[in-house]
Protein backbone atom coordinates (compact mmCIF):
# COMPACT_ATOMS: atom_id res chain seq x y z
CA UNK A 1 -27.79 48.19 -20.44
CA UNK A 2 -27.32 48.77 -17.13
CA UNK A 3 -30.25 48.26 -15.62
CA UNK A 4 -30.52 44.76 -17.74
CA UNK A 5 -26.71 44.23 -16.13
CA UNK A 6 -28.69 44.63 -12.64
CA UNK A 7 -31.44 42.68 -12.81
CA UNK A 8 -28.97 39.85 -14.22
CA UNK A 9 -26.68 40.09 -11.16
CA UNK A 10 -29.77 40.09 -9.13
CA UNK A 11 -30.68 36.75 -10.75
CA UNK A 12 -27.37 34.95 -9.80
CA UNK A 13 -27.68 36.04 -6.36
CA UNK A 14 -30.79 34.97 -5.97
CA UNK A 15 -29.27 31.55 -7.36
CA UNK A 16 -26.62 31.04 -5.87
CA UNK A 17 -28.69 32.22 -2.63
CA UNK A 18 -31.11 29.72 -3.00
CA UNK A 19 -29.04 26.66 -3.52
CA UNK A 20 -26.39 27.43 -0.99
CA UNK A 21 -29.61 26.39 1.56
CA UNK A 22 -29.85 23.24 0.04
CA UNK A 23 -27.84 19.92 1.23
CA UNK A 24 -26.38 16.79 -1.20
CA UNK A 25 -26.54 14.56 1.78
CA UNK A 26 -28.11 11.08 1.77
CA UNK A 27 -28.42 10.29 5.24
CA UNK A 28 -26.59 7.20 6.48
CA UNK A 29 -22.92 6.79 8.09
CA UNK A 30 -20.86 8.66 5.68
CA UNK A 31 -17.55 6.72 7.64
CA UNK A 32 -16.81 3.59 4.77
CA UNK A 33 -14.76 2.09 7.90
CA UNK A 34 -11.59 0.66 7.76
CA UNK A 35 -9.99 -2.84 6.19
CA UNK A 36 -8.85 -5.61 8.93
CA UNK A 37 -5.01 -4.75 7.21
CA UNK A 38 -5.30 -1.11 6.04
CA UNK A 39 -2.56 -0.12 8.39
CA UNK A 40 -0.06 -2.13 7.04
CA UNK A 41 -1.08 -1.27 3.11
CA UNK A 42 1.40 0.98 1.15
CA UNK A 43 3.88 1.39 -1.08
CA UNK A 44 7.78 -0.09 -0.09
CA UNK A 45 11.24 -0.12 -0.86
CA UNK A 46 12.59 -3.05 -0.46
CA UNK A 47 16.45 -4.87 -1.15
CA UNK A 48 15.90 -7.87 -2.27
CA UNK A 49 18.93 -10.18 -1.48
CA UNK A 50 20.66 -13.69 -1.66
CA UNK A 51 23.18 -15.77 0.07
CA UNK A 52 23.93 -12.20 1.83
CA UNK A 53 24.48 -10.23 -1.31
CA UNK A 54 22.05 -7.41 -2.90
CA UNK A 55 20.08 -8.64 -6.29
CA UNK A 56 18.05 -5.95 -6.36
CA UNK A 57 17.92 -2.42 -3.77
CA UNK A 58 15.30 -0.08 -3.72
CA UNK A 59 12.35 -2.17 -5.37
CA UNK A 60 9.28 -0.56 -5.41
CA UNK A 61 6.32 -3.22 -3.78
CA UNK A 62 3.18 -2.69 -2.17
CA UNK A 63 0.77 -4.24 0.06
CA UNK A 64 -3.20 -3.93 -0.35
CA UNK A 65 -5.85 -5.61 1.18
CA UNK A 66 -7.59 -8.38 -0.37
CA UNK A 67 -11.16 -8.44 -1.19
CA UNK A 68 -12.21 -10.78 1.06
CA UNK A 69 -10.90 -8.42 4.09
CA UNK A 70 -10.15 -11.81 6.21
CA UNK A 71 -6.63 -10.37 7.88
CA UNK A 72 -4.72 -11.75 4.45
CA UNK A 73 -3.26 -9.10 1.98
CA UNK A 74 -1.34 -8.74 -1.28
CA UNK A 75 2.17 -8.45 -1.36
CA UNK A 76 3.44 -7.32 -4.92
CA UNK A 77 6.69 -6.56 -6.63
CA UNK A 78 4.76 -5.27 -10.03
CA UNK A 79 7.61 -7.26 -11.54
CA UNK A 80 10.60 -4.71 -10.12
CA UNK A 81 11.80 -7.78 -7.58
CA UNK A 82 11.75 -11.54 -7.86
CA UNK A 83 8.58 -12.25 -9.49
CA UNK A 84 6.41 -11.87 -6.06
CA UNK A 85 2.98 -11.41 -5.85
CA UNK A 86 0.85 -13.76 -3.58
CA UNK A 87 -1.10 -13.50 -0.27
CA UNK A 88 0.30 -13.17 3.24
CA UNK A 89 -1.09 -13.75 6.20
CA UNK A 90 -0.89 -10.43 8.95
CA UNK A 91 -1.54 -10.46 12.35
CA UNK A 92 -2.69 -7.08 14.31
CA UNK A 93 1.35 -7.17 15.75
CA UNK A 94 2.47 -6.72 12.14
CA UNK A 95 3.64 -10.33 11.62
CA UNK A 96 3.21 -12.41 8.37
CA UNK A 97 3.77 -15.43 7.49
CA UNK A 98 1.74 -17.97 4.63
CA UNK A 99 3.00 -21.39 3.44
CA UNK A 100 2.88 -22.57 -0.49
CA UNK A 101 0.58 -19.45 -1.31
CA UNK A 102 0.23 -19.20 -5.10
CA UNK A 103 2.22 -16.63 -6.50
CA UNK A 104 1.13 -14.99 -9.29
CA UNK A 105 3.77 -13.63 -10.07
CA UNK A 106 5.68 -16.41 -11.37
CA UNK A 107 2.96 -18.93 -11.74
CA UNK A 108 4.60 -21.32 -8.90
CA UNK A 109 3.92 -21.18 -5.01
CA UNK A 110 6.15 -19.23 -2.27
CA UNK A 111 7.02 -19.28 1.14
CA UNK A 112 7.07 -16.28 3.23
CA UNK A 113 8.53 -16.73 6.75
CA UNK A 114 10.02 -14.53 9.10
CA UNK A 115 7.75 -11.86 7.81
CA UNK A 116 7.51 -8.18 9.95
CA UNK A 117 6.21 -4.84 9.34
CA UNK A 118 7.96 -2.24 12.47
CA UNK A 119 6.21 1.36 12.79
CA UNK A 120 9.07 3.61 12.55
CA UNK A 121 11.67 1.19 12.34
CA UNK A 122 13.61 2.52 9.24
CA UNK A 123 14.63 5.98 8.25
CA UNK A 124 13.93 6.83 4.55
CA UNK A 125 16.18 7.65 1.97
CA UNK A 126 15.58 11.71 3.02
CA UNK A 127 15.84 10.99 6.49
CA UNK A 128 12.32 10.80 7.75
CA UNK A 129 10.68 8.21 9.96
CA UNK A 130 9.05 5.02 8.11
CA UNK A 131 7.89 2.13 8.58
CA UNK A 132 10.27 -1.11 8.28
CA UNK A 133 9.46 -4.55 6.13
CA UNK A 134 11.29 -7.43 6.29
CA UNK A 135 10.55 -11.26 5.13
CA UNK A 136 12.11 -14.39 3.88
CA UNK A 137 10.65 -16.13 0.49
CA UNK A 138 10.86 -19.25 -0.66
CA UNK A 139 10.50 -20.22 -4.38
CA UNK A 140 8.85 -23.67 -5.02
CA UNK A 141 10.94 -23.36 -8.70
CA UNK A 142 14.16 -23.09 -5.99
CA UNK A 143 13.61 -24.86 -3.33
CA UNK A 144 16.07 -24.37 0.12
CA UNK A 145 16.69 -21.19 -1.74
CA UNK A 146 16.29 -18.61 0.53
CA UNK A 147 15.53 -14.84 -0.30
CA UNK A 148 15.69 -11.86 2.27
CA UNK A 149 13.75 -9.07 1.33
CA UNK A 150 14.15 -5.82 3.72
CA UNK A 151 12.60 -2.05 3.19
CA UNK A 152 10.74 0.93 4.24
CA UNK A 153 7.72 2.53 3.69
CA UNK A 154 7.44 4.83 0.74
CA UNK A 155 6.79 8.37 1.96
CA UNK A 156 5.65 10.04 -1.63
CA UNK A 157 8.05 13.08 -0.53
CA UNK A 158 10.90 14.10 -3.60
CA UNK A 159 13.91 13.47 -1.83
CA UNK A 160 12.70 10.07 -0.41
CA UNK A 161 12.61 8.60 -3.69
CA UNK A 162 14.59 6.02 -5.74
């Protein structure tokens, strides 16, 4: 049996030799690249507020490229906020702005002015370093309504979290 128990072992080897040479790669620039707004994509926190006083804290949004990767990207609330999800405008500074963009959220059209994304301009819940959002919406179902919203980056660490 043990010579049977030998041979065997000698067979994996050889195996695992043998295909340990051989490479999976198809040639080509394995680098996908970059999106024109992947440095502003990510999950938030964000306050939502009115007239000066807190709605809603801590809301959990993100922004994600669109398809089209023409400098626009989501915005979305997932229904946590104020009914938001529509396309914004950025700029390479981190500005945003877009005027009667549809929001899908709500079926009507918003307004997003005033709109900023700071690197390292917030401090997270745990104290770490994040990035800072901050905007101004407004509803076409309210109109002259004005809603702040103001966050930070998500950081996916424990004591960050909400």
């Amino acid at each position: 049996m043990s010579i049977l128990k030998s041979k065997l072992l000698k067979v994996v080897f050889g195996l695992i030799l043998i295909t340990s040479f051989s490479s999976c790669d198809e040639g080509g620039d394995p680098d996908p690249g970059k999106t024109n707004t992947g440095q502003f994509a990510g999950d938030w926190f964000i306050t939502v507020s009115e007239g000066g006083v807190d709605q809603v804290e801590h809301a959990l949004h993100s922004t994600y490229n669109t398809s089209a990767n023409d400098n626009t990207m989501w915005i979305d609330d997932h229904g946590n906020g104020w009914a938001l999800k529509c396309k914004i405008n950025m700029n390479q500074d981190g500005t945003f702005s877009v005027t009667n963009s549809d929001n899908i959220g709500d079926s009507g059209t918003v307004t997003v002015t005033n709109g900023k994304i700071i690197s390292g301009g917030a401090v997270s819940r745990g104290g770490h370093t994040v990035d800072k959002i901050t905007f101004d919406a407004e509803f076409s179902y309210d109109p002259g309504n004005i809603i702040h919203f103001d966050g930070h980056k998500r950081t996916g660490f424990l004591e960050d979290e909400y």
